[in-house]
C-alpha atoms as a PDB file:
ATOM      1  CA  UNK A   1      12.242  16.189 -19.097  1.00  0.00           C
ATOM      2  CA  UNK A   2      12.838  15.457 -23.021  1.00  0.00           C
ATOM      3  CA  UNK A   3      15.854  13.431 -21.928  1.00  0.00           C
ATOM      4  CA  UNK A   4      14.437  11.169 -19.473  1.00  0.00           C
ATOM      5  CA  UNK A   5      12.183   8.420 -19.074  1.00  0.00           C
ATOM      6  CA  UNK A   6       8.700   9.257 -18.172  1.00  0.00           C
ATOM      7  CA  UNK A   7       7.079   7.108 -15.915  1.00  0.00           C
ATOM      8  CA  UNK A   8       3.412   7.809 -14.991  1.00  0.00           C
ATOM      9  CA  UNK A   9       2.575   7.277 -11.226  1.00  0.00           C
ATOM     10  CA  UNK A  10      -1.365   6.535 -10.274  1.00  0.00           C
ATOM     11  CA  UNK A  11      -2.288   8.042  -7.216  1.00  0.00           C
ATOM     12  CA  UNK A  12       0.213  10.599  -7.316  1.00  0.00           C
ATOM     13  CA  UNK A  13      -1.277  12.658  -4.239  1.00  0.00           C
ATOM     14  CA  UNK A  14      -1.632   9.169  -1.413  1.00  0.00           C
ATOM     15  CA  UNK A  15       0.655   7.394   0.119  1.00  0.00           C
ATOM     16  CA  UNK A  16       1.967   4.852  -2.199  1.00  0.00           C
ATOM     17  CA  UNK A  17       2.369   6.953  -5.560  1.00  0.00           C
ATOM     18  CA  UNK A  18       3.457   9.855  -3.494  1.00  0.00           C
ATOM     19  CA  UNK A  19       6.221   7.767  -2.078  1.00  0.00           C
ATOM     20  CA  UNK A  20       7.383   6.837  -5.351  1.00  0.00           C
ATOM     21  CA  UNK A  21       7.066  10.818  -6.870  1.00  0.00           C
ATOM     22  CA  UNK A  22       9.195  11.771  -3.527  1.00  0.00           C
ATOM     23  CA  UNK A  23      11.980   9.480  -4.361  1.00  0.00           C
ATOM     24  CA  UNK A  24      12.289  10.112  -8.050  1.00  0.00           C
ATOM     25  CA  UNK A  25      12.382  13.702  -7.336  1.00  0.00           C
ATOM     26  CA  UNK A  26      15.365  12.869  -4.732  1.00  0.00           C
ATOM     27  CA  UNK A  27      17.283  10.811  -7.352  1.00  0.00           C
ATOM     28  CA  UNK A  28      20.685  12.096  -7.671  1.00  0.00           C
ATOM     29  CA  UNK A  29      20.497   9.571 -10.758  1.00  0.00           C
ATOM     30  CA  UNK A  30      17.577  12.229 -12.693  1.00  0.00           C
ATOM     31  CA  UNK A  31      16.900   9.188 -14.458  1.00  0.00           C
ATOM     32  CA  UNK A  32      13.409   9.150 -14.864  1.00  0.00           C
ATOM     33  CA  UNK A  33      10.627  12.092 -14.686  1.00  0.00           C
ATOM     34  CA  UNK A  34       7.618  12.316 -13.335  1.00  0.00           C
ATOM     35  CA  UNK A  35       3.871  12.215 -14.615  1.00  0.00           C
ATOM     36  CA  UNK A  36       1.693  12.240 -11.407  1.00  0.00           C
ATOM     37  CA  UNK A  37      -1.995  11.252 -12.417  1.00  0.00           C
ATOM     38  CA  UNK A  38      -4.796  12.739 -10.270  1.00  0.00           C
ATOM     39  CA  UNK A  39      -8.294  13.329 -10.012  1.00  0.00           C
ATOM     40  CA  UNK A  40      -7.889  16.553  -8.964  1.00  0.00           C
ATOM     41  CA  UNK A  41      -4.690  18.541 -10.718  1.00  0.00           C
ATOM     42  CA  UNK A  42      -5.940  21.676  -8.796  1.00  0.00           C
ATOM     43  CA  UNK A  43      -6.126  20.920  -5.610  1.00  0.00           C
ATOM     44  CA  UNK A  44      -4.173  20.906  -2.874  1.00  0.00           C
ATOM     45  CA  UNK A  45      -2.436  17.976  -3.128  1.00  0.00           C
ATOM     46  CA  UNK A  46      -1.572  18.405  -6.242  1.00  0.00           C
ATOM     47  CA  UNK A  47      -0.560  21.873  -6.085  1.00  0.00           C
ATOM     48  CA  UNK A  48       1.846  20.755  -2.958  1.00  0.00           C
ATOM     49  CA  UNK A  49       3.716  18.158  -5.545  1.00  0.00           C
ATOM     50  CA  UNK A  50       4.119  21.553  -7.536  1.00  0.00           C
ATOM     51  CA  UNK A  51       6.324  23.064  -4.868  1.00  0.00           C
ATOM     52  CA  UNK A  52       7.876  20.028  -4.511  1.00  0.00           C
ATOM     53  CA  UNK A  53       9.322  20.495  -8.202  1.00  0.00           C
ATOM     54  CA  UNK A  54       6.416  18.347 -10.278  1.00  0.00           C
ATOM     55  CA  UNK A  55       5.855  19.941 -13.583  1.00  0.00           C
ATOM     56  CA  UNK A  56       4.039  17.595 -15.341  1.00  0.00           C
ATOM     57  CA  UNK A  57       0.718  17.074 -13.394  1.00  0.00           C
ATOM     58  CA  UNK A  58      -2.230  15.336 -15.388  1.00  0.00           C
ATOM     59  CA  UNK A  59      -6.074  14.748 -14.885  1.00  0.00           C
ATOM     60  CA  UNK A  60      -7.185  10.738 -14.719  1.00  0.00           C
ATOM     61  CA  UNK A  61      -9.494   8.881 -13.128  1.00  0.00           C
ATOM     62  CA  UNK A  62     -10.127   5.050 -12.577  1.00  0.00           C
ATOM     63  CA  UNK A  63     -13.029   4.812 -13.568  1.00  0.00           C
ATOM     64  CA  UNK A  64     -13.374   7.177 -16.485  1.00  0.00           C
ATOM     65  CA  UNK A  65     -11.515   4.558 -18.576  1.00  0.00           C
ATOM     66  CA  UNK A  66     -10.966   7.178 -21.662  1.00  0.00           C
ATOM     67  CA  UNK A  67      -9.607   9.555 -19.114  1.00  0.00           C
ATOM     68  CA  UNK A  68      -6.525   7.918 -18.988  1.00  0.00           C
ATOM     69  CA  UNK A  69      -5.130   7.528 -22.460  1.00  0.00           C
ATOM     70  CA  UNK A  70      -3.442  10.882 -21.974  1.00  0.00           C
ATOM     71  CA  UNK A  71      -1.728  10.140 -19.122  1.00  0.00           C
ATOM     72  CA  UNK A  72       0.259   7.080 -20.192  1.00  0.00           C
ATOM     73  CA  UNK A  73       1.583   8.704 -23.762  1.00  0.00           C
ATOM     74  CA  UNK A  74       4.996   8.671 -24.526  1.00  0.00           C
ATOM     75  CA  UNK A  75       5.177   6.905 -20.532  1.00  0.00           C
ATOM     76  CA  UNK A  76       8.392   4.345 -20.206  1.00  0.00           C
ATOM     77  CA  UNK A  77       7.061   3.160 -17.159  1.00  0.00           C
ATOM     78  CA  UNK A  78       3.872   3.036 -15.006  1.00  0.00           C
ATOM     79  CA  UNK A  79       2.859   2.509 -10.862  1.00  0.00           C
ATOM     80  CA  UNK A  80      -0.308   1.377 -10.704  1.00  0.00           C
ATOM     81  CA  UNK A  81      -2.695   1.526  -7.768  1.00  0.00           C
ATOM     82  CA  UNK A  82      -6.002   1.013  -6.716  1.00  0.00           C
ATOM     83  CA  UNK A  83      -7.785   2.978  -3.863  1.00  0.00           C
ATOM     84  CA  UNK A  84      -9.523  -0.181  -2.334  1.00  0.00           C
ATOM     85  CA  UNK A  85     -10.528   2.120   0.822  1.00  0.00           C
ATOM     86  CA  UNK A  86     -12.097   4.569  -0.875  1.00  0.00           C
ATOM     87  CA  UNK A  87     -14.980   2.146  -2.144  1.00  0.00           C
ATOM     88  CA  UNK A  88     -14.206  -0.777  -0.341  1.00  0.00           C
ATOM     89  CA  UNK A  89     -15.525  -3.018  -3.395  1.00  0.00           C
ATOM     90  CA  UNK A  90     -13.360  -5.837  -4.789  1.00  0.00           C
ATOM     91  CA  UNK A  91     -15.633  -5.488  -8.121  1.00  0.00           C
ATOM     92  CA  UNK A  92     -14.923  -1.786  -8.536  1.00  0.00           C
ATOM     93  CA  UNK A  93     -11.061  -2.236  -7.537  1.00  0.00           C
ATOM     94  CA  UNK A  94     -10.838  -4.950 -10.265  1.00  0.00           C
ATOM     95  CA  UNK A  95     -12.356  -2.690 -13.134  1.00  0.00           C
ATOM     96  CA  UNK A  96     -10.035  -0.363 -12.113  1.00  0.00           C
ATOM     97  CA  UNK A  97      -6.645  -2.827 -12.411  1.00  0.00           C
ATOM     98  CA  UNK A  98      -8.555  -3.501 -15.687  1.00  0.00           C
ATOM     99  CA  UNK A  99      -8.837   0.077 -17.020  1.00  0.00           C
ATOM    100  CA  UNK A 100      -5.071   0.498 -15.765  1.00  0.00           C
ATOM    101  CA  UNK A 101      -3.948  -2.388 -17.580  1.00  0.00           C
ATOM    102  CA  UNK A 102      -5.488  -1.546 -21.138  1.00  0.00           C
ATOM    103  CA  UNK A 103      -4.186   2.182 -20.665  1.00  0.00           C
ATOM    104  CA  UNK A 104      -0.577   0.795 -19.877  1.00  0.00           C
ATOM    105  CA  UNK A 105      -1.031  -1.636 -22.958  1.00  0.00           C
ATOM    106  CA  UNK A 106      -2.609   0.808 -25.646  1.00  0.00           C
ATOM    107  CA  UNK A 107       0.125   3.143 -24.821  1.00  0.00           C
ATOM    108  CA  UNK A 108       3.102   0.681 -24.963  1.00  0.00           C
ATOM    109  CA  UNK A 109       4.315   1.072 -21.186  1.00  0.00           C
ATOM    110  CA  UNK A 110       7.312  -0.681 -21.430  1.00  0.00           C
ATOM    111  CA  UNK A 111       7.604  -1.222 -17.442  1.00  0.00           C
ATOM    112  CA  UNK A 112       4.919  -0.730 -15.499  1.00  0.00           C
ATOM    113  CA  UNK A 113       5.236  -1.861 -11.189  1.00  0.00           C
ATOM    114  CA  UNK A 114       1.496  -3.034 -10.113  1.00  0.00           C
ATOM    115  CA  UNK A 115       0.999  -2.835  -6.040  1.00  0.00           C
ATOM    116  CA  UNK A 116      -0.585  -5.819  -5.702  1.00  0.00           C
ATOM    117  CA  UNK A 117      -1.284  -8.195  -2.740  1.00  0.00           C
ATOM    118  CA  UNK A 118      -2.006 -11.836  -2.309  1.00  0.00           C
ATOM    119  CA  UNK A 119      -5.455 -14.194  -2.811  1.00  0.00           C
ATOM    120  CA  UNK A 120      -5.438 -14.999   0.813  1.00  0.00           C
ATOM    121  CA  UNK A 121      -7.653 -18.028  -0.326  1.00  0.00           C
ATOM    122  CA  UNK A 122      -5.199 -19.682  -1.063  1.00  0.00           C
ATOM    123  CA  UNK A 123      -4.674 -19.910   2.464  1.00  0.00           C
ATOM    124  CA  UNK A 124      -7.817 -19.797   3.839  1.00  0.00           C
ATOM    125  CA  UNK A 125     -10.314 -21.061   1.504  1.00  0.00           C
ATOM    126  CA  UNK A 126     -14.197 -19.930   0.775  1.00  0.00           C
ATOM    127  CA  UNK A 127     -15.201 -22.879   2.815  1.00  0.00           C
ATOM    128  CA  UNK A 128     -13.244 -22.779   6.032  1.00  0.00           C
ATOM    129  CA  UNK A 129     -15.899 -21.077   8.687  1.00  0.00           C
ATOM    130  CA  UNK A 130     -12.824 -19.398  10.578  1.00  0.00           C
ATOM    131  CA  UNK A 131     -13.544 -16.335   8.910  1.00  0.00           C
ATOM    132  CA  UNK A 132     -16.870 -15.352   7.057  1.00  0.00           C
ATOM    133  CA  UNK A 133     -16.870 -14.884   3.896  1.00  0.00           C
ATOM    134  CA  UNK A 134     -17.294 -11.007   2.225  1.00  0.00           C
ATOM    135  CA  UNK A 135     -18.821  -9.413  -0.993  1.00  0.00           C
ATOM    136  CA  UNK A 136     -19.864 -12.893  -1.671  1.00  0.00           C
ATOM    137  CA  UNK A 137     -17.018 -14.719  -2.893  1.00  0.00           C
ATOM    138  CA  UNK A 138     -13.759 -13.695  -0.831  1.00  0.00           C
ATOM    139  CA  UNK A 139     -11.624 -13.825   2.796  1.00  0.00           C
ATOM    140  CA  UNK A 140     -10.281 -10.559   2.565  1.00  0.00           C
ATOM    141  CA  UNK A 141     -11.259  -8.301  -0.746  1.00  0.00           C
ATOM    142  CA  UNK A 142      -8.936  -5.862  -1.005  1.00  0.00           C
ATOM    143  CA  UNK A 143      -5.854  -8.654  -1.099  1.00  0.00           C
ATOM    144  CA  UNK A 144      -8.200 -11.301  -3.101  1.00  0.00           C
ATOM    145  CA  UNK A 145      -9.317  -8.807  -5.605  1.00  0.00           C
ATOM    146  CA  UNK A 146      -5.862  -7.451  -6.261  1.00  0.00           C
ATOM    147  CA  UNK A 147      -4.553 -10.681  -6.775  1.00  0.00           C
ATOM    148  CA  UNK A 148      -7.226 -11.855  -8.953  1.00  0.00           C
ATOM    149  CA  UNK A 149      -6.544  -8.261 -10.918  1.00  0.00           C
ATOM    150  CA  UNK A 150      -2.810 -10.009 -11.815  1.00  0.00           C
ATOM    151  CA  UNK A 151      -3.678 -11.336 -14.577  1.00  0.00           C
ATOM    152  CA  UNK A 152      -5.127  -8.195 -16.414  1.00  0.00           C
ATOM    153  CA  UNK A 153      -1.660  -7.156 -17.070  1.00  0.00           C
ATOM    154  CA  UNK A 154       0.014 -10.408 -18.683  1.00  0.00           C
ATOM    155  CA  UNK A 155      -3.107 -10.734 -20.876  1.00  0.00           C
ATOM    156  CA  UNK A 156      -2.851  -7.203 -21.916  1.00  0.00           C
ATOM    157  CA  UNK A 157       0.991  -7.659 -22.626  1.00  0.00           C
ATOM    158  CA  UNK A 158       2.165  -5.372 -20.013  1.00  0.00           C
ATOM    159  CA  UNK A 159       5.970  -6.181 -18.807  1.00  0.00           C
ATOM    160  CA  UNK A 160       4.714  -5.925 -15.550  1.00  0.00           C
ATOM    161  CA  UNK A 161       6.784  -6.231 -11.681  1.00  0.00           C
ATOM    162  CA  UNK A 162       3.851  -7.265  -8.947  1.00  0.00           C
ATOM    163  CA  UNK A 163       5.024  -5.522  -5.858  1.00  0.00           C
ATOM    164  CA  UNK A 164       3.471  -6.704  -2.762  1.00  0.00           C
ATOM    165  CA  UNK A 165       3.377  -4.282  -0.294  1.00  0.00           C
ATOM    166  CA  UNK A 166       2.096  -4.709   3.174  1.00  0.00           C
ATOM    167  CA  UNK A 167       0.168  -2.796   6.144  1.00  0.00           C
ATOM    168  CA  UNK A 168       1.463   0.674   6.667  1.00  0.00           C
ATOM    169  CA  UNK A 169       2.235   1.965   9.318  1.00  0.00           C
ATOM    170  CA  UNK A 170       1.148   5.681   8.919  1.00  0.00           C
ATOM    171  CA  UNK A 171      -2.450   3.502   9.386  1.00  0.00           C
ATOM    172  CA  UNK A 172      -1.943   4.228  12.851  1.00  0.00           C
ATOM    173  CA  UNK A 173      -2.056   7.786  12.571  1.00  0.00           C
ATOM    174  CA  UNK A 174      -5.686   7.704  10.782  1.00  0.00           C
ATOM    175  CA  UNK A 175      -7.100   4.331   9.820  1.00  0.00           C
ATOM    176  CA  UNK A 176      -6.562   1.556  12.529  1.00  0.00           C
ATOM    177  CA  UNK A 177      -5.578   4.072  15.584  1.00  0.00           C
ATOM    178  CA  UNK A 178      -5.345   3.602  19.651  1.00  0.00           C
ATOM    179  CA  UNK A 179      -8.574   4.442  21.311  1.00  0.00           C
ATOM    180  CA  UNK A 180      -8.956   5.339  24.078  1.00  0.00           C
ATOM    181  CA  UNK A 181     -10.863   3.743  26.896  1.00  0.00           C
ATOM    182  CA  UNK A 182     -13.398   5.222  29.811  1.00  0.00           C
ATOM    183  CA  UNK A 183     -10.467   4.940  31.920  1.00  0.00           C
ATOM    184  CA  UNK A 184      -8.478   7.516  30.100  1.00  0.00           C
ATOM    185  CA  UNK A 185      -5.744   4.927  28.749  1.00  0.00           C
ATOM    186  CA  UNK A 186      -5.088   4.354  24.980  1.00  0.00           C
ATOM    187  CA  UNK A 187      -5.641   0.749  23.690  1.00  0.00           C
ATOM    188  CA  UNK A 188      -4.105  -0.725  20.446  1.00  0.00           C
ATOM    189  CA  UNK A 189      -6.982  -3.357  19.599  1.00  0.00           C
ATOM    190  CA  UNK A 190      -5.968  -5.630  16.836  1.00  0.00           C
ATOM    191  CA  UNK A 191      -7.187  -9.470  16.642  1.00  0.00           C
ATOM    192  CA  UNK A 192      -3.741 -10.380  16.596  1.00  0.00           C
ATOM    193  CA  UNK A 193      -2.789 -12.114  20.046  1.00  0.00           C
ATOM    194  CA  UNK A 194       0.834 -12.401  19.936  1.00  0.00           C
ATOM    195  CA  UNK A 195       1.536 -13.158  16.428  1.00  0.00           C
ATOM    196  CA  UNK A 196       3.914 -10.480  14.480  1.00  0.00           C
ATOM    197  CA  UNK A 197       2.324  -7.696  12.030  1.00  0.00           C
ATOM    198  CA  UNK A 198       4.570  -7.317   8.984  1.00  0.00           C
ATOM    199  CA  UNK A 199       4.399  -3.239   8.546  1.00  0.00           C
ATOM    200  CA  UNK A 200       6.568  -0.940   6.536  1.00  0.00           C
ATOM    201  CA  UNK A 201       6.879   2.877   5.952  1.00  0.00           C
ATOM    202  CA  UNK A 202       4.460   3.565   3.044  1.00  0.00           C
ATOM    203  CA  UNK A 203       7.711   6.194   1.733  1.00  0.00           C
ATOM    204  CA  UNK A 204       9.460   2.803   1.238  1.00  0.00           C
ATOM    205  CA  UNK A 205       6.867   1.338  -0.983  1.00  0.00           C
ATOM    206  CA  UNK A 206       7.761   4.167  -3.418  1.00  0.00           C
ATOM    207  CA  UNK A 207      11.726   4.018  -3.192  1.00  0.00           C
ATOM    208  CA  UNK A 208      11.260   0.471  -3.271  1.00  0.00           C
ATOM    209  CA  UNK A 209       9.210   1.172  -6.919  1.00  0.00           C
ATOM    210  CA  UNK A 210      11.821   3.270  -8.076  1.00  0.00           C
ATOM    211  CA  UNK A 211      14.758   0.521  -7.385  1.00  0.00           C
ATOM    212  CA  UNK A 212      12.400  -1.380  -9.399  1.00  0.00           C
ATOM    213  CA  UNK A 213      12.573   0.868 -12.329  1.00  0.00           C
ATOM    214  CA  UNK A 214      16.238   1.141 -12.219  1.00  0.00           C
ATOM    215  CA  UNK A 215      16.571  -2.518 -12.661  1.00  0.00           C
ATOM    216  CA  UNK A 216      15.310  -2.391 -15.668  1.00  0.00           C
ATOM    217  CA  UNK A 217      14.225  -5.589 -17.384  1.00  0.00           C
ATOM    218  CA  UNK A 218      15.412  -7.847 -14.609  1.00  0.00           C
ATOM    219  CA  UNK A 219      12.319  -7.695 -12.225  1.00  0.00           C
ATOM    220  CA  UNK A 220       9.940  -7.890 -15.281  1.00  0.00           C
ATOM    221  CA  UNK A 221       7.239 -10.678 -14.556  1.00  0.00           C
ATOM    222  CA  UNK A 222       8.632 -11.285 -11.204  1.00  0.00           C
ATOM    223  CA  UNK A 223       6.676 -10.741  -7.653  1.00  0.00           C
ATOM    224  CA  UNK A 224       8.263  -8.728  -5.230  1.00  0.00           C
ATOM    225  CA  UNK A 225       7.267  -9.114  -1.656  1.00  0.00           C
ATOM    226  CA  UNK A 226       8.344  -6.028   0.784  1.00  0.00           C
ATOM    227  CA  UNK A 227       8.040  -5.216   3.935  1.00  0.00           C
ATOM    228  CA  UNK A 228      10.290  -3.038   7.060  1.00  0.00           C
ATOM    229  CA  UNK A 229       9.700  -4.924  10.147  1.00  0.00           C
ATOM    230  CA  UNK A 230       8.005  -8.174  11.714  1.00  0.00           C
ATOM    231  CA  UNK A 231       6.693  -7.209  15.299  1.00  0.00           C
ATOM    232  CA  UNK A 232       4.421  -8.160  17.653  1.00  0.00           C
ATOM    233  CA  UNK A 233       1.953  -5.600  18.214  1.00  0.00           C
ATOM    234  CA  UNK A 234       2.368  -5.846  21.763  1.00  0.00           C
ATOM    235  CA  UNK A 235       6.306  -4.645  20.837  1.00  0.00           C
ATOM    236  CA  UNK A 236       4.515  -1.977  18.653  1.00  0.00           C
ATOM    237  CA  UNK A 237       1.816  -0.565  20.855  1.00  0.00           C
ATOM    238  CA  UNK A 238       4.942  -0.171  23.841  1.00  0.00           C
ATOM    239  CA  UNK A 239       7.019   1.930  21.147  1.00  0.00           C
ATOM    240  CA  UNK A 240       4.256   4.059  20.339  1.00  0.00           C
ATOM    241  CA  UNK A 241       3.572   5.151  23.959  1.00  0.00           C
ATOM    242  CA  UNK A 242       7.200   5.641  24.197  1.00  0.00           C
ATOM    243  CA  UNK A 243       7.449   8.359  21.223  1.00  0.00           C
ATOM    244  CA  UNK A 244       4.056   9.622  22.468  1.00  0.00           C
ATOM    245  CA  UNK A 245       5.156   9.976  26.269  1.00  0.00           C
ATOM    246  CA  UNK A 246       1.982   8.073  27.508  1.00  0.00           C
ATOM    247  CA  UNK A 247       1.531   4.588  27.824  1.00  0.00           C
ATOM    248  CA  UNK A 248      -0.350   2.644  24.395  1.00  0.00           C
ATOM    249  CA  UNK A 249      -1.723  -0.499  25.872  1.00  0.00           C
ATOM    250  CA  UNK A 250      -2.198  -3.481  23.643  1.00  0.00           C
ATOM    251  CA  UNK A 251      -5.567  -5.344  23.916  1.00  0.00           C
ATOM    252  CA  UNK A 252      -5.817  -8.395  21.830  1.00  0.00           C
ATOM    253  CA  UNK A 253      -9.084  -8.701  20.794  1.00  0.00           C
ATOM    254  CA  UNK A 254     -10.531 -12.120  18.664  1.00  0.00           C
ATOM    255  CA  UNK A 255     -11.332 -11.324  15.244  1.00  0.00           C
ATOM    256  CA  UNK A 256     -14.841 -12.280  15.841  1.00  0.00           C
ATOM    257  CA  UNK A 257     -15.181  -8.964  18.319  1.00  0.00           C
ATOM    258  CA  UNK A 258     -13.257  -6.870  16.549  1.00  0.00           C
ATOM    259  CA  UNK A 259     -16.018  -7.559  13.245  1.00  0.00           C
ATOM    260  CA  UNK A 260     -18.419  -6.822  15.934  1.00  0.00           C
ATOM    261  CA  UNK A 261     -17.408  -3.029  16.519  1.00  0.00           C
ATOM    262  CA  UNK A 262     -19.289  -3.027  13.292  1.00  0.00           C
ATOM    263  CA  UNK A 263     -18.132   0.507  12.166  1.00  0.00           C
ATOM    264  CA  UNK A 264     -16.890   0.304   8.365  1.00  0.00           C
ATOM    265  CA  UNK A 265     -14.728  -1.495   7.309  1.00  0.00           C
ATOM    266  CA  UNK A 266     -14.977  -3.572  10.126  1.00  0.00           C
ATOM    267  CA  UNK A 267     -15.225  -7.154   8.461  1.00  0.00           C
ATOM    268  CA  UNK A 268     -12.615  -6.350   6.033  1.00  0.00           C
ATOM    269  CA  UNK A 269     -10.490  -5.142   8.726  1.00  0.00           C
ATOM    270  CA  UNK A 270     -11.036  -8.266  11.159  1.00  0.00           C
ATOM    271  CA  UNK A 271     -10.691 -10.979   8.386  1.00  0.00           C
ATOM    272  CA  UNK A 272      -6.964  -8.839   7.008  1.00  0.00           C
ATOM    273  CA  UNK A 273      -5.888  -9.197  10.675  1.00  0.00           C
ATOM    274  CA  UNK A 274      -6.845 -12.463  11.019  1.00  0.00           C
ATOM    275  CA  UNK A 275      -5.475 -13.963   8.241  1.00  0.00           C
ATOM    276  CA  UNK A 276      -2.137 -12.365   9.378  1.00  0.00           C
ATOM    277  CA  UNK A 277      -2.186 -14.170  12.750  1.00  0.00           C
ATOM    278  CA  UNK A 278      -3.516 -17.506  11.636  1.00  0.00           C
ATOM    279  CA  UNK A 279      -1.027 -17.226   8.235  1.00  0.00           C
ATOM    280  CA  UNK A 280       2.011 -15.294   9.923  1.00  0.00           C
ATOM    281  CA  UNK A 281       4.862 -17.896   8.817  1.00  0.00           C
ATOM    282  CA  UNK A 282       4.318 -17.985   4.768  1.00  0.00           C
ATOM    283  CA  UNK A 283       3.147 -14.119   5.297  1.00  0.00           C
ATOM    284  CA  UNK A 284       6.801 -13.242   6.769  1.00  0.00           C
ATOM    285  CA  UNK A 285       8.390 -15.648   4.854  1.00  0.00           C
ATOM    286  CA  UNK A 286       7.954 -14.022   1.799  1.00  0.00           C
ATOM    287  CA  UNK A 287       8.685 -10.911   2.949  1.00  0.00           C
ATOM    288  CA  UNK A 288      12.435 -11.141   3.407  1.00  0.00           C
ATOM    289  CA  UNK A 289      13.517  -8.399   5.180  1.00  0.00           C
ATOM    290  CA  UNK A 290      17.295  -8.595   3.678  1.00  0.00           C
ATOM    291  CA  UNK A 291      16.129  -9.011  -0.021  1.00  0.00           C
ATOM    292  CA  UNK A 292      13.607  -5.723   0.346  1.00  0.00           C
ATOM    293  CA  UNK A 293      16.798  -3.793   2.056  1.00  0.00           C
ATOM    294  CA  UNK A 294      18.911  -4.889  -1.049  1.00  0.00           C
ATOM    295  CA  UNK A 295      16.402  -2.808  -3.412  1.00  0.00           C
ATOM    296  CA  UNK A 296      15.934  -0.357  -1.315  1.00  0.00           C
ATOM    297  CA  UNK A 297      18.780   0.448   1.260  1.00  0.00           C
ATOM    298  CA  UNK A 298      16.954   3.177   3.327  1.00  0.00           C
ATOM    299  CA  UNK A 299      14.374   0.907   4.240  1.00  0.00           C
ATOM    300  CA  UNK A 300      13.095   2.168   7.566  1.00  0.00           C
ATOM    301  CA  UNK A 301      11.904  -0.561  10.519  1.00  0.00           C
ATOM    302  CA  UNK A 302       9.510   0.772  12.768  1.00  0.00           C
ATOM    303  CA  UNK A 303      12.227   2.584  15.091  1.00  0.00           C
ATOM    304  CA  UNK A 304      13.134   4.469  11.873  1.00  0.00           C
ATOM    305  CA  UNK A 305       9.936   5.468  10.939  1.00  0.00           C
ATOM    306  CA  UNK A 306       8.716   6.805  14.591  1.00  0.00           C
ATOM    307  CA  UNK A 307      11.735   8.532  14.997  1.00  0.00           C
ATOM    308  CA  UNK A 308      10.707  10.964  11.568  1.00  0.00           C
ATOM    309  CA  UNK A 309       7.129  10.763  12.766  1.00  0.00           C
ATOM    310  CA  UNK A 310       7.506  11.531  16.222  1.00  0.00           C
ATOM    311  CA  UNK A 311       5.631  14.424  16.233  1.00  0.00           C
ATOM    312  CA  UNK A 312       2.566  13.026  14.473  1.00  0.00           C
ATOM    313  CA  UNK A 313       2.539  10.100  16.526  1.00  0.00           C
ATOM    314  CA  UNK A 314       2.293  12.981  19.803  1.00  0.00           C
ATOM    315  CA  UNK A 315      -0.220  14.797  17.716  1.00  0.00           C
ATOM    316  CA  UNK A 316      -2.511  12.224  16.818  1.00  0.00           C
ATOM    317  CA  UNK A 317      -5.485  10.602  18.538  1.00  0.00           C
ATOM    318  CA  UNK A 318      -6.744  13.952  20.163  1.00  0.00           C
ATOM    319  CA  UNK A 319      -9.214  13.729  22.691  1.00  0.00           C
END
């Protein structure tokens, strides 16, 4: 490891930093090593990135602020995520970004890749009654909050790349699943009506980081807007049932009934979907499909994906 560049990944053990550990460990390049940061170094997470080949495995946690110092020493670089879901508060989320930011900065991080999101207000703003408004003073907190977090890391003089990352789809498989109705047939039941959902493999997130890093300097201060695939959820819902061998139904809901299911997360949920339909055009359009596969080749669409999760996908949603 003394002969490469450290670079410390937050949230080694989910989706997006464990995307990112995956493809540095499958770097023919061995340019850069690994420091993945968890809460829990002994457990079994953790200990699965072991067999994977991880050697250096450190505790931190977001918010035990001193906690962290050790795990960005003698770092060249830094991902740097915040587990929105866990909490679902915009206010905790931001002292997070802000805990990450002055640990990047003490140590002298000298790259660090922030997953980041936009302030949907600027789309929608506080006063437009379309959508209520949440935790007081935003559309949709966990893009809002991240993107008021930006600035953290240009006042604490971190050379920082803001990736913007996108819904995933291995949310189907846990978070925002089919159900299935009294009549036995699975539903997909987004707010959407026929507008397109940008999704991407969350494993592309991570090799997407890692082209970042091997840029260099030249994505420094820049935004970086990804995604794998613009489809309609309709198109989405039919390929599922297809990998699945039953049909996956899609029933539009509006956002106003799918707030109503009321279970948690609900709002959050409703007002993320809505401001996809109602904002789909400057949404997709900064997502260039052609400039994310130019960083990051392997990029899978959603054919690619369900063809490497097939067997989830027939696994999942047990009744």
């Amino acid at each position: 490891m003394a002969d490469k560049k450290i670079i410390t990944v937050i949230g080694a053990t989910g989706k997006q930093g464990g995307g990112l550990v995956r493809a540095v460990l499958a770097d023919p390049d061995e340019e850069f090593a690994v420091r993945a940061v968890t809460r829990h170094p002994e457990g079994d997470a953790a200990q699965e990135l072991k067999r994977l080949g991880v050697t250096d495995i450190v505790h931190g946690d977001l918010d035990d602020p001193p906690s962290l110092a050790p795990a960005f020493e003698h770092a060249y670089g830094a991902f740097l995520v915040t587990p929105f879901w866990e909490h679902m508060s915009a206010a905790q989320e931001q002292a997070q970004a802000l805990a990450l930011a002055r640990a990047a900065s003490h140590a002298g991080v000298q790259h660090a890749v922030w997953s980041t999101l936009e302030d949907t207000r600027a789309f929608i703003p506080l006063d437009d009654d379309r959508m209520p408004t949440l935790q007081e003073r935003y559309k949709v907190p966990h893009y809002d909050g991240k993107a008021e977090a930006d600035h953290y890391f240009t006042d604490e003089g971190v050379p920082t790349t803001f990736l913007r990352t996108t819904f995933y789809w291995e949310n189907l498989l846990d978070f925002f699943t089919p159900q299935r109705g009294e009549d036995g047939t699975l539903r997909l039941n987004f707010p959407m009506g026929d507008h397109r959902l940008s999704g991407m493999a969350a494993v592309d997130i991570g090799r997407t980081a890692l082209a970042i890093f091997k840029r260099g300097t030249d994505l420094i201060a820049a935004t970086v807007s990804i995604a794998g695939e613009h489809l309609k959820v309709a198109d989405l819902a039919a390929a599922l049932g297809e990998a699945r061998g039953e049909p996956v139904l899609y029933r539009p809901l509006t956002p106003d009934a799918y707030r109503a299911q009321g279970h948690p997360g609900a709002d959050e949920a409703g007002n993320m979907f809505q401001f996809f339909a109602d904002c789909e055009e400057p949404y997709i359009r900064a997502r260039d499909l052609t400039a994310a596969r130019e960083l990051n080749p392997a990029l899978q669409d959603f054919a690619d994906w369900l063809a490497v999760h097939r067997e989830d996908v027939r696994k999942a949603w047990q009744t």
